[in-house]
Protein backbone atom coordinates (compact mmCIF):
# COMPACT_ATOMS: atom_id res chain seq x y z
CA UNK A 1 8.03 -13.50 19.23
CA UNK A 2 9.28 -11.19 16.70
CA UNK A 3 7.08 -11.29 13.24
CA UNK A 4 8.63 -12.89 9.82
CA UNK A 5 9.55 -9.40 7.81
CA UNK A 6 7.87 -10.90 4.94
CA UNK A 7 4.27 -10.19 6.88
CA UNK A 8 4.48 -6.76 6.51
CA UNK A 9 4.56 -7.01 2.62
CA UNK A 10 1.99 -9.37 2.52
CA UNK A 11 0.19 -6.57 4.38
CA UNK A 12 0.95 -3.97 2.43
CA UNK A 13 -0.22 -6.20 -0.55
CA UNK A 14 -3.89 -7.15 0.83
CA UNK A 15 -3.85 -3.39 1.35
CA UNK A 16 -3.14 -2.98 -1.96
CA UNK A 17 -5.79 -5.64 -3.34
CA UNK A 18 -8.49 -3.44 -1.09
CA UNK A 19 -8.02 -0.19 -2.85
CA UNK A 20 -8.13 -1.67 -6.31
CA UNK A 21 -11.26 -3.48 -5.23
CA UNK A 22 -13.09 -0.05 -3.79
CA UNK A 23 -11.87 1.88 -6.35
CA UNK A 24 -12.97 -0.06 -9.44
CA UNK A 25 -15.38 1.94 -11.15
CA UNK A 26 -15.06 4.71 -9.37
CA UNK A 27 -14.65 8.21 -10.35
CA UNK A 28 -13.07 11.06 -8.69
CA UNK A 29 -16.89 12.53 -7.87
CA UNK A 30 -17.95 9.00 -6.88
CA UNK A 31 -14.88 9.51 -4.74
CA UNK A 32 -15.61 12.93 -3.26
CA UNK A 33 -19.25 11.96 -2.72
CA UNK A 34 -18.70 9.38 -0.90
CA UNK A 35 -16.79 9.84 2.53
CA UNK A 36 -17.01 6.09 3.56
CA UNK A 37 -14.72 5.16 0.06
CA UNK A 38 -12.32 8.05 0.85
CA UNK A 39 -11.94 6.79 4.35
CA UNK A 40 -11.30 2.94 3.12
CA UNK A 41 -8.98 4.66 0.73
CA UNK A 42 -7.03 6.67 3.22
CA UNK A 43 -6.85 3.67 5.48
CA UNK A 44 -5.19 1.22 2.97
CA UNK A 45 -2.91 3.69 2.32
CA UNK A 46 -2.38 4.25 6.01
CA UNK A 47 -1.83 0.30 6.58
CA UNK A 48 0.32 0.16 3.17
CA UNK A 49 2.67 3.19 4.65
CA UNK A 50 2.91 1.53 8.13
CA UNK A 51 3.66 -2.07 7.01
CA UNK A 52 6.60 -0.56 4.91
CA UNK A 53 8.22 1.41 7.86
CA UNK A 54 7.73 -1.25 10.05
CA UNK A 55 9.30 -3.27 7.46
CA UNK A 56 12.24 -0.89 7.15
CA UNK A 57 12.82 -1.19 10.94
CA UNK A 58 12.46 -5.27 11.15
CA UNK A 59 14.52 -5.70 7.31
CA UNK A 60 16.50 -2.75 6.20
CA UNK A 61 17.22 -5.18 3.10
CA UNK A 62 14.44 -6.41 2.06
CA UNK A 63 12.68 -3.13 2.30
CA UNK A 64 15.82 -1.73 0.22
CA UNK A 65 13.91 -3.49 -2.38
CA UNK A 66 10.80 -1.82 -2.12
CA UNK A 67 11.03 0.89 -4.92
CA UNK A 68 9.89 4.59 -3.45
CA UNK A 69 9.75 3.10 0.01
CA UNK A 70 10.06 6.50 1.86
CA UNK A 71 7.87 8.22 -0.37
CA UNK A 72 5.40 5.64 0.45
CA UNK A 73 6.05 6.00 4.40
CA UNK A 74 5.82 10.00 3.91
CA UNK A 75 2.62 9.85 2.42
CA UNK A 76 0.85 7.83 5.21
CA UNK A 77 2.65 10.51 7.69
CA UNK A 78 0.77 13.28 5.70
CA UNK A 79 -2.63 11.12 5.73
CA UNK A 80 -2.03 10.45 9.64
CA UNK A 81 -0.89 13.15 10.66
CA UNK A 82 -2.34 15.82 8.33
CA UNK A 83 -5.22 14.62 8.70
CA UNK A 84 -7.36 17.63 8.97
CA UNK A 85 -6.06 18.86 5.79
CA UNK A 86 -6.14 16.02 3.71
CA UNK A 87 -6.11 16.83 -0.19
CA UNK A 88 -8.81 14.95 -1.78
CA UNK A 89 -7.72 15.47 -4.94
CA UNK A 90 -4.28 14.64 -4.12
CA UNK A 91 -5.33 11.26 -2.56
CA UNK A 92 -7.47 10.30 -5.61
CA UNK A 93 -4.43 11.08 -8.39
CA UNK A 94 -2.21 8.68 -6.08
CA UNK A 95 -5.06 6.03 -5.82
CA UNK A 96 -5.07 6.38 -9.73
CA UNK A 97 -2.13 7.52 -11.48
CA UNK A 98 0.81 6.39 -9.02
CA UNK A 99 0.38 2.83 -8.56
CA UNK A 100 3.54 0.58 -8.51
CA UNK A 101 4.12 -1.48 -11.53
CA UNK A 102 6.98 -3.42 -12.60
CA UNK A 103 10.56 -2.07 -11.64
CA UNK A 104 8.42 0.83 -9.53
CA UNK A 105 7.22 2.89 -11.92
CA UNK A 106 3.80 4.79 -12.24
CA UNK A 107 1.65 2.84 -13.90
CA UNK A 108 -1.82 3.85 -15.32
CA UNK A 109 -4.93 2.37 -13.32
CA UNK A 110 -4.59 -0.71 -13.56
CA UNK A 111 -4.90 -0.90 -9.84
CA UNK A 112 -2.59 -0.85 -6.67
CA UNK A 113 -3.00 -4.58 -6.60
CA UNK A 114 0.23 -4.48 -8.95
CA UNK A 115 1.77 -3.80 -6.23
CA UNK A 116 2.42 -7.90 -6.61
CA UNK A 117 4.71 -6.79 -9.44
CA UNK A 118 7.09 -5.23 -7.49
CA UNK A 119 10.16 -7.64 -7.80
CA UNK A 120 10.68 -7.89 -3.72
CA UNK A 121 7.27 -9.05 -3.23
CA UNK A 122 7.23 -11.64 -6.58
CA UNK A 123 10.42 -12.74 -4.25
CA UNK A 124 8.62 -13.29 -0.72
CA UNK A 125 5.12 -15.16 -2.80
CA UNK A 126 8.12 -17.61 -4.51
CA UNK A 127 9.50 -17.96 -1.03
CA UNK A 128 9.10 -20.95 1.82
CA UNK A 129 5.24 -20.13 3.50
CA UNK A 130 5.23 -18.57 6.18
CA UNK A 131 4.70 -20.05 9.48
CA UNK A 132 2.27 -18.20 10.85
CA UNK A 133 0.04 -18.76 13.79
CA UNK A 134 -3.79 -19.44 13.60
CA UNK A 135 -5.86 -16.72 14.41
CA UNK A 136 -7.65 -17.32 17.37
């Protein structure tokens, strides 16, 4: 059974929820310090980049929509497949200073969990629910 397209933004959003929840409060020391944050971190990024290209392969349309989609994608390539040269620093200024916000645009840290903002996905939460089965 092929998934509804609209899973892989809902996805990308809890993903997005998770890093504004471990980074609140946070700084960019806390961050360094602490190698079990920058892994959670890296990892909703990684899920966040791999809904989206899945999402690009399922829905070339709807993920049309998604503003900076292959930027997105290349920067969970870098995390997976860089991943012995990860930049710290780099990670922490997109955790913080390149958020989506309304119409796609860098907002300051008021938390990936804007991601919600981004028209497509105010589209798929307005939607019909989605049929999904119960975990088991």
């Amino acid at each position: 059974m092929r998934r509804d397209p609209r899973t892989y933004l809902w996805d990308a959003l809890r993903a997005a929820e998770l890093l504004a929840e471990f980074s609140s409060g946070k700084s960019f020391t806390d961050y360094l310090d602490d190698a079990m944050l920058r892994s959670a971190v890296e990892r909703q990024f990684e899920i966040i980049g791999e809904a989206l290209n899945n999402l690009s392969k399922v829905s070339p349309e709807l993920a049309a929509a998604v503003p900076d989609l292959p930027r997105i994608v290349a920067f969970r390539n870098i995390l997976i497949h860089g991943y012995a040269s990860v930049d710290d620093a780099l990670v922490w200024q997109v955790l913080t200073e390149k958020q989506p916000a309304a119409g796609g645009e860098a907002a300051p840290a008021a938390g990936w969990a804007e991601l919600r903002a981004v028209p497509v996905l105010r589209l798929i939460q307005s939607a019909q629910p989605l049929s999904l089965p119960s975990p088991s």
